[in-house]
N, C-alpha and C. Protein backbone atom coordinates (compact mmCIF):
# COMPACT_ATOMS: atom_id res chain seq x y z
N UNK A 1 -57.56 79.16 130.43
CA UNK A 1 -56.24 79.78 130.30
C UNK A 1 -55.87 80.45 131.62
N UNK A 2 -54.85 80.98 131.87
CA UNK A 2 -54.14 81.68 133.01
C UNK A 2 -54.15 80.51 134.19
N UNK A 3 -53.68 79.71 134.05
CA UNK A 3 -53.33 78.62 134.77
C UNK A 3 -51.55 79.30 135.72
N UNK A 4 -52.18 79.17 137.11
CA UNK A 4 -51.27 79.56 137.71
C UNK A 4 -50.12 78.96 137.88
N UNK A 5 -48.93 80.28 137.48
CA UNK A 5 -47.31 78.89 137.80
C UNK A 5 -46.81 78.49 136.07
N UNK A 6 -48.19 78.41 135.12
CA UNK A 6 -47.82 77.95 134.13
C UNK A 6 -47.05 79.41 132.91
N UNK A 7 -46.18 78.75 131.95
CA UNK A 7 -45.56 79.76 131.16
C UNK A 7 -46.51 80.68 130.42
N UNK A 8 -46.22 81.87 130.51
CA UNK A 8 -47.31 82.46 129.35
C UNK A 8 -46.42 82.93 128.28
N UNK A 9 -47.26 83.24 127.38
CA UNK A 9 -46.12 83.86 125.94
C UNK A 9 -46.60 84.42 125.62
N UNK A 10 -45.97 85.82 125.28
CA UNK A 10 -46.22 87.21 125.00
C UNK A 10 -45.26 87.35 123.81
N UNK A 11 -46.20 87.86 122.60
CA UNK A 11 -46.27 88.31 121.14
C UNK A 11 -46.20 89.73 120.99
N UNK A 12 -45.57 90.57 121.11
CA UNK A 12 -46.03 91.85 120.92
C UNK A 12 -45.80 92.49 119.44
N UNK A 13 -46.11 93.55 119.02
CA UNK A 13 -46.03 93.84 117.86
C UNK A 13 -47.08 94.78 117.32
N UNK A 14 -46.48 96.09 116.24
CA UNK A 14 -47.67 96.64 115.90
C UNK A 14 -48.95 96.12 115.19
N UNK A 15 -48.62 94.91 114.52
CA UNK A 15 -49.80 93.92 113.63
C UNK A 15 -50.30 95.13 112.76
N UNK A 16 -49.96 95.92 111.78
CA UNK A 16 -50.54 96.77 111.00
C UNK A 16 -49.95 95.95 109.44
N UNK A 17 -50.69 95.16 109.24
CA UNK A 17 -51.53 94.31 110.11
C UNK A 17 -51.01 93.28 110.39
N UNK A 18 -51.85 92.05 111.24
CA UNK A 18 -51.57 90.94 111.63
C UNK A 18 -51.57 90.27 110.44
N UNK A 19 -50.68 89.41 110.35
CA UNK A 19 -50.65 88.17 109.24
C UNK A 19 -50.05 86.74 109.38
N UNK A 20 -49.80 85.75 108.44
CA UNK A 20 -49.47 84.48 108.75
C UNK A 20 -48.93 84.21 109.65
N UNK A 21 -47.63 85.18 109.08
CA UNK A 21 -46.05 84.66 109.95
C UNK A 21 -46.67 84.99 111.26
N UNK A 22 -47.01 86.23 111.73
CA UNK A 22 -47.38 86.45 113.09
C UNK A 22 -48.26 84.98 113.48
N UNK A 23 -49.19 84.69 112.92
CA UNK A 23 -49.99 83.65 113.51
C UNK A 23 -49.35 82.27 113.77
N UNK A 24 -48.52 81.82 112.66
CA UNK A 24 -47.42 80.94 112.73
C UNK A 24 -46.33 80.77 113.90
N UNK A 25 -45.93 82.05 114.03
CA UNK A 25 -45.16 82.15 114.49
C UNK A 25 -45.63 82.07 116.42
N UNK A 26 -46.67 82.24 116.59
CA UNK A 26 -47.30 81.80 117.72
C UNK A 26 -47.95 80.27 117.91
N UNK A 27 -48.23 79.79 116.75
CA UNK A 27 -48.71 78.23 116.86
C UNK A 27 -47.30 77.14 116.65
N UNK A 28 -46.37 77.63 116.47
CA UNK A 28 -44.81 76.87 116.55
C UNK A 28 -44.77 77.28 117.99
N UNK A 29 -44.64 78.26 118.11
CA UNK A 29 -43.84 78.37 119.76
C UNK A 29 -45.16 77.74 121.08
N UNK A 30 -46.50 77.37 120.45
CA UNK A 30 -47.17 76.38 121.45
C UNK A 30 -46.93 75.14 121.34
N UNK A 31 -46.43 74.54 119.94
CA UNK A 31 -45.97 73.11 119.61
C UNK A 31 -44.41 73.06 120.66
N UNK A 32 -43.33 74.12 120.20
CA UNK A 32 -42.25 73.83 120.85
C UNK A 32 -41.81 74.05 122.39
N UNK A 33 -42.72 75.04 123.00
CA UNK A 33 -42.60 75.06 124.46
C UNK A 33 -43.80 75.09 125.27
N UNK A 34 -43.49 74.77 126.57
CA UNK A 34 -44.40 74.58 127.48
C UNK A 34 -45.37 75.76 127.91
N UNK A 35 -46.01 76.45 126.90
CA UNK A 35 -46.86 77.37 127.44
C UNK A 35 -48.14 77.26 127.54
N UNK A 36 -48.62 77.80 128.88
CA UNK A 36 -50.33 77.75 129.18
C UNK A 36 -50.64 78.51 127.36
N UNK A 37 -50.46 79.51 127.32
CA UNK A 37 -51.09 80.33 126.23
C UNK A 37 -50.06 81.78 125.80
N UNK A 38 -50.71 82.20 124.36
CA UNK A 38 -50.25 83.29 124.08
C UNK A 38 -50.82 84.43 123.96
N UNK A 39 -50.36 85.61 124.35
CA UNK A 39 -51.26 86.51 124.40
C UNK A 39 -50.28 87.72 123.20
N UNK A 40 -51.36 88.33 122.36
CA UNK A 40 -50.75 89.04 121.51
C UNK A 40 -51.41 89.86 121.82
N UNK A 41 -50.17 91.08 122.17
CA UNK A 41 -50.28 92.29 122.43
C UNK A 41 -49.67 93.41 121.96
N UNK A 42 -50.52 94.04 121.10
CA UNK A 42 -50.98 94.98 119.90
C UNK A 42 -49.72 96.31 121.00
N UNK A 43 -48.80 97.20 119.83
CA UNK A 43 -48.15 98.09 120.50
C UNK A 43 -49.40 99.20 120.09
N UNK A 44 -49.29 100.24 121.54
CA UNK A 44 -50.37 101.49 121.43
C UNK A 44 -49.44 102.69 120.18
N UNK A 45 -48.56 102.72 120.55
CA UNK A 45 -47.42 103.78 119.59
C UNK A 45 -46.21 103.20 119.58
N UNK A 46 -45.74 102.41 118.50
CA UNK A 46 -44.44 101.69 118.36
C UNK A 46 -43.02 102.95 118.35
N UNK A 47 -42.04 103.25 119.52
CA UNK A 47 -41.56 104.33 119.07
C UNK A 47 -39.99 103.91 118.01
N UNK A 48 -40.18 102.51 117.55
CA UNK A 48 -39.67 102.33 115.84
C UNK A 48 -40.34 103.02 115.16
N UNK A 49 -41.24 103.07 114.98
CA UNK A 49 -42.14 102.90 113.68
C UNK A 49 -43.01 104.17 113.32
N UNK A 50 -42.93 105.20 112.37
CA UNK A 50 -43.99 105.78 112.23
C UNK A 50 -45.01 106.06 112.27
N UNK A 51 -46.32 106.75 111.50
CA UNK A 51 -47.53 106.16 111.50
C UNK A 51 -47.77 105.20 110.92
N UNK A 52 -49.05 104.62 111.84
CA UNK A 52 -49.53 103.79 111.51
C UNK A 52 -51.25 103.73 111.39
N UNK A 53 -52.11 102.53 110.81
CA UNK A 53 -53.13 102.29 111.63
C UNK A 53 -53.40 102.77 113.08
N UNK A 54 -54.70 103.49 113.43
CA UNK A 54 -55.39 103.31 114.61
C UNK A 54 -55.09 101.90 115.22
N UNK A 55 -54.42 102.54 117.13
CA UNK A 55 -54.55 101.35 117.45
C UNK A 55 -55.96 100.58 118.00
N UNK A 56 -57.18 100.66 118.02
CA UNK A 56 -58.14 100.62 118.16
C UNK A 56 -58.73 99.33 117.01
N UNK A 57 -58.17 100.27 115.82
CA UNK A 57 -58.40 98.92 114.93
C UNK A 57 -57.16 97.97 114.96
N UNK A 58 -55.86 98.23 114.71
CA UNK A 58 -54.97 97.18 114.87
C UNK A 58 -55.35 95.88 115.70
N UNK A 59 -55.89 96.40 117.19
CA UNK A 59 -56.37 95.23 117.95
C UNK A 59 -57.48 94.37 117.25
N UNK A 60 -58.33 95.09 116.82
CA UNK A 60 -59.76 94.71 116.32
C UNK A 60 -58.96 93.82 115.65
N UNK A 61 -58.46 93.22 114.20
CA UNK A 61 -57.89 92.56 113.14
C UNK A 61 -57.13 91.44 114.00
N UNK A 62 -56.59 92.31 115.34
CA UNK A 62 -56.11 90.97 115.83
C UNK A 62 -56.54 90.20 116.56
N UNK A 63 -57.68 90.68 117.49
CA UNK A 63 -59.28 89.82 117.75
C UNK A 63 -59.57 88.65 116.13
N UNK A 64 -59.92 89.12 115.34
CA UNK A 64 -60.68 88.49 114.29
C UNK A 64 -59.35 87.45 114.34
N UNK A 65 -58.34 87.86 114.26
CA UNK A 65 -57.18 86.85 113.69
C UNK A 65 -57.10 85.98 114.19
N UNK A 66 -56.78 86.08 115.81
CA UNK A 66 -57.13 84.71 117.28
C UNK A 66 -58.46 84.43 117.18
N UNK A 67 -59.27 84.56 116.80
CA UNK A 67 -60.62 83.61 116.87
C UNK A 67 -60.74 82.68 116.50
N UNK A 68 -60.94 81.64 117.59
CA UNK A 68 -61.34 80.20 117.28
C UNK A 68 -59.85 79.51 117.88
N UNK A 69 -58.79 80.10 118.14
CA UNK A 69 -57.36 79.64 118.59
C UNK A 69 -57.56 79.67 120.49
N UNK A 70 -58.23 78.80 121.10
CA UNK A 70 -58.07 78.55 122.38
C UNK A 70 -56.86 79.38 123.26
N UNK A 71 -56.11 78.95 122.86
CA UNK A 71 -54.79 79.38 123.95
C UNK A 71 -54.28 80.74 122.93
N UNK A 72 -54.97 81.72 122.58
CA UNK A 72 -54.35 82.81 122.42
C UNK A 72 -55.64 83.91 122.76
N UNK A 73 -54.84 84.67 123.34
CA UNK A 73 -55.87 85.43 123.71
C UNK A 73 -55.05 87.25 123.56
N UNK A 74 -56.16 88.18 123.55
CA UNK A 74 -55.69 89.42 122.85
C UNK A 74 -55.36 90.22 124.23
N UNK A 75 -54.26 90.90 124.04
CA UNK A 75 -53.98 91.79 125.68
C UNK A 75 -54.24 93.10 125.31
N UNK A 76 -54.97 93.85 125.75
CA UNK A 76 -55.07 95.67 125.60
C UNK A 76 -54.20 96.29 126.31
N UNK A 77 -53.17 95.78 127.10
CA UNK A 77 -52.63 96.24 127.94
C UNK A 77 -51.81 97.89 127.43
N UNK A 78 -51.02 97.72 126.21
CA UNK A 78 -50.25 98.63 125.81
C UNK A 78 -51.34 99.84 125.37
N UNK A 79 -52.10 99.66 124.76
CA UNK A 79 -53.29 100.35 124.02
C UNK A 79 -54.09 101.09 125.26
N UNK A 80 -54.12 100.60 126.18
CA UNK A 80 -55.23 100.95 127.42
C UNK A 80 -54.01 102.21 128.02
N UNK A 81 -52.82 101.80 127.66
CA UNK A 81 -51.78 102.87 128.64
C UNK A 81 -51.89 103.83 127.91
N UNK A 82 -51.57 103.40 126.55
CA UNK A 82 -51.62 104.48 125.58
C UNK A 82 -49.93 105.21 125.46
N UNK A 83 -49.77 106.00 124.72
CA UNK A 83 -48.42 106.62 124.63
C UNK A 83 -47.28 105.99 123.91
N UNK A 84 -45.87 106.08 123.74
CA UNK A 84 -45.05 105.60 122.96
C UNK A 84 -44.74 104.00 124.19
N UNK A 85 -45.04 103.46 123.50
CA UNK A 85 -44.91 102.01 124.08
C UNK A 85 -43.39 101.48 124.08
N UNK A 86 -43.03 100.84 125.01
CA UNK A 86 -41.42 100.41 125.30
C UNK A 86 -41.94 98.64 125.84
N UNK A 87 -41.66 97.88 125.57
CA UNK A 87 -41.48 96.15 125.92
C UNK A 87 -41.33 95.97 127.11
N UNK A 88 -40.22 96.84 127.89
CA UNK A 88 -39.49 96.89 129.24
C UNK A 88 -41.24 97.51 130.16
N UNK A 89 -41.51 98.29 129.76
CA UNK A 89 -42.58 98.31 130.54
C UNK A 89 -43.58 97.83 130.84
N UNK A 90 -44.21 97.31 129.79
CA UNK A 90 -45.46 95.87 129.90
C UNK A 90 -44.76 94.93 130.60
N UNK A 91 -43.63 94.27 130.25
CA UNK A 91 -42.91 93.26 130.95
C UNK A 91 -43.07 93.41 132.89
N UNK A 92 -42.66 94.62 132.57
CA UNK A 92 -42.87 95.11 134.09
C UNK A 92 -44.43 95.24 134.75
N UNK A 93 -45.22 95.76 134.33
CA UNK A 93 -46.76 95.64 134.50
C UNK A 93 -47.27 94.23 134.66
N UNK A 94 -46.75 93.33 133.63
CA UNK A 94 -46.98 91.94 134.22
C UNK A 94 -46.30 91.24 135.37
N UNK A 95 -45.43 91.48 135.28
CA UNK A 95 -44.45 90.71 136.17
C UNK A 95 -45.15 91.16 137.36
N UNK A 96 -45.39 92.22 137.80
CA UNK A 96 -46.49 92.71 139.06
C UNK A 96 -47.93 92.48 138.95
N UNK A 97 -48.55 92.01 137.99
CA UNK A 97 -49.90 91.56 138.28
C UNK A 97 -49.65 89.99 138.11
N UNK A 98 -48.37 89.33 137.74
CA UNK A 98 -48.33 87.94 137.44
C UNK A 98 -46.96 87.32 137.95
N UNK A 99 -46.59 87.57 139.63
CA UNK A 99 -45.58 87.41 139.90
C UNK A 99 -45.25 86.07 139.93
N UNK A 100 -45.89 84.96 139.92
CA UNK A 100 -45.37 83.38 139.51
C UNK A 100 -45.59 82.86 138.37
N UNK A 101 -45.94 83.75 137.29
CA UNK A 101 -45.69 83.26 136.32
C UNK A 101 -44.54 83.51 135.38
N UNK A 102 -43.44 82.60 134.85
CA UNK A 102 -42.80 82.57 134.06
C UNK A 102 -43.26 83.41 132.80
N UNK A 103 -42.56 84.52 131.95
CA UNK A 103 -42.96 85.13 130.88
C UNK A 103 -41.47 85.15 129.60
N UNK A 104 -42.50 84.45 128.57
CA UNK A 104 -41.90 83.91 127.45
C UNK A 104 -41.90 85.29 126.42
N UNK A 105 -41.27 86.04 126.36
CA UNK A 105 -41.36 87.15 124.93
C UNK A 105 -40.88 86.91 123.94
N UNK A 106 -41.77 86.36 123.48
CA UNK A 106 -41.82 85.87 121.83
C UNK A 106 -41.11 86.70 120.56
N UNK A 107 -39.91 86.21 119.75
CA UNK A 107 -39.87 87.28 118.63
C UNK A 107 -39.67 86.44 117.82
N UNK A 108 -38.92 87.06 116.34
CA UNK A 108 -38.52 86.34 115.37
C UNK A 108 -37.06 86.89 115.50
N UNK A 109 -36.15 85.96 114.36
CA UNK A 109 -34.64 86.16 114.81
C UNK A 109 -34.31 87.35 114.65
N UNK A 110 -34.96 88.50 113.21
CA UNK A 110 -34.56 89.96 112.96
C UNK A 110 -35.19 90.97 114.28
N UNK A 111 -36.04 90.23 114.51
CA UNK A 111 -36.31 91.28 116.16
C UNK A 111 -35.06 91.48 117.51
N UNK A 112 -34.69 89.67 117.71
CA UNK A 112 -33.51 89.80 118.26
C UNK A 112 -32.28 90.20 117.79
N UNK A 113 -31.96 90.30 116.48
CA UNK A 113 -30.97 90.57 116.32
C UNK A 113 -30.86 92.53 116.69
N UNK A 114 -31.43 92.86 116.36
CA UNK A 114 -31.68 94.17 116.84
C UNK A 114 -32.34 94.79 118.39
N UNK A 115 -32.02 93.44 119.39
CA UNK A 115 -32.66 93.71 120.62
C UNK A 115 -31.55 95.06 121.53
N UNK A 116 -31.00 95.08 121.17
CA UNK A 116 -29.90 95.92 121.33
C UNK A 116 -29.83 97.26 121.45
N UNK A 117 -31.10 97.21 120.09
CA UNK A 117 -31.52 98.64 120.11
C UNK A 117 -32.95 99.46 121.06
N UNK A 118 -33.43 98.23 121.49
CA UNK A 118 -34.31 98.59 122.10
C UNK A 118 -34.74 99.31 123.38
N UNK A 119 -35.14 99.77 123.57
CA UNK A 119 -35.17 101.12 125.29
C UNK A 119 -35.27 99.32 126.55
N UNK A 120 -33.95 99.83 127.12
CA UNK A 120 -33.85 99.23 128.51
C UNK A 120 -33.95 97.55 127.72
N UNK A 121 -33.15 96.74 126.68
CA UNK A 121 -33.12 96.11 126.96
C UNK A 121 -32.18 94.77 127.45
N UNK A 122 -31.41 95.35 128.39
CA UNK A 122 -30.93 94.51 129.29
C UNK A 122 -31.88 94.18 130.33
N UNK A 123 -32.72 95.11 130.79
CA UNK A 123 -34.00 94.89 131.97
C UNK A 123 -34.78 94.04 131.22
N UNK A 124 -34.89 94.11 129.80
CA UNK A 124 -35.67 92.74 129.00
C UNK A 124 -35.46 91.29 129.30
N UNK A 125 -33.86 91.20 129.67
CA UNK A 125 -33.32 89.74 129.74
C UNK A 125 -33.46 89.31 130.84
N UNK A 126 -33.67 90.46 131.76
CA UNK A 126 -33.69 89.71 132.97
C UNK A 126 -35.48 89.52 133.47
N UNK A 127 -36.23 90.21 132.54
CA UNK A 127 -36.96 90.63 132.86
C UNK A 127 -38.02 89.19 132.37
N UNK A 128 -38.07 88.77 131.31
CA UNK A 128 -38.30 87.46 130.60
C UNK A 128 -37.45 86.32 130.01
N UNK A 129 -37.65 85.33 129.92
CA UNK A 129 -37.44 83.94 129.04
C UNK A 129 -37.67 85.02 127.69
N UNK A 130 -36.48 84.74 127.05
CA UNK A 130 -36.74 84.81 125.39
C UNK A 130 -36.65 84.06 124.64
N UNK A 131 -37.72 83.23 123.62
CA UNK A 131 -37.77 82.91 122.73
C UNK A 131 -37.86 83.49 121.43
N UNK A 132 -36.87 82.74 120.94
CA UNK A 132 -36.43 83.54 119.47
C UNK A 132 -36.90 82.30 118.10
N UNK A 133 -37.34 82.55 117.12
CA UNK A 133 -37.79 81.40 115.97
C UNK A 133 -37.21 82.51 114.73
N UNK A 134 -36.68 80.89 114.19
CA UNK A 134 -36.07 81.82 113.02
C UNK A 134 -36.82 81.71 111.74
N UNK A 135 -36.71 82.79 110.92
CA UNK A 135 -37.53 82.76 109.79
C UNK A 135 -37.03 81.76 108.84
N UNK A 136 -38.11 81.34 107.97
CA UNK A 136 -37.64 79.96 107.19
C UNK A 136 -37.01 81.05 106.08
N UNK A 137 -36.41 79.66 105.37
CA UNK A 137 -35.34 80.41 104.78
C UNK A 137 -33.95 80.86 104.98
């Protein structure tokens, strides 16, 4: 994996817990676009979302969940910073440790439809390729 130049795709999400759709929803978007791999990366403090699960374990569940899935691999990135986590900023942390690689930020359609609300994200659009999959149904 980390094939230079090639697309990566980034999953983010609190995963409390990880489940199908999440897993699905990353093995469609390797069938439908050109990506080296996906990396799901666990939010450290979602500042949507209340409490939750430890993020310590959140990751853990999502280790067990990618096991045995080649092209997905788990990022600590948000968790290692720690604090109320924002998209715009990992985006940015990569984009400087991964300046030729193309970055795919993965959602589902109710994520985008509410991208609007999210801290800085117009710096999102410019910041990644977005792929959006819509929920069946």
């Amino acid at each position: 994996m980390g094939v230079a130049g090639a697309p990566l795709g980034l999953l983010g999400g609190s995963f409390d817990p990880i489940h199908f759709g999440h897993l699905q929803l990353a093995r469609d978007a390797l069938k439908q676009l050109p990506l080296d791999e996906i990396r799901f990366i666990p939010a450290a403090q979602p500042w949507q979302k209340g409490p939750m699960t430890g993020a310590e374990h959140r990751a853990r569940m999502v280790q067990l969940a990618i096991a045995g899935e080649p092209r997905f691999a788990l990022d600590m990135h948000e968790i290692q910073r720690g604090g109320t986590t924002f998209t715009i900023d990992t985006l940015r942390d990569l984009r400087s440790a991964l300046p030729d690689r193309p970055l795919v930020l993965i959602m589902g359609s109710d994520q985008f439809a509410r991208l609007d609300t999210w801290h800085g994200w117009k710096q999102i659009i410019g910041a990644a390729h977005i792929a959006v999959a819509q929920r069946a149904g």
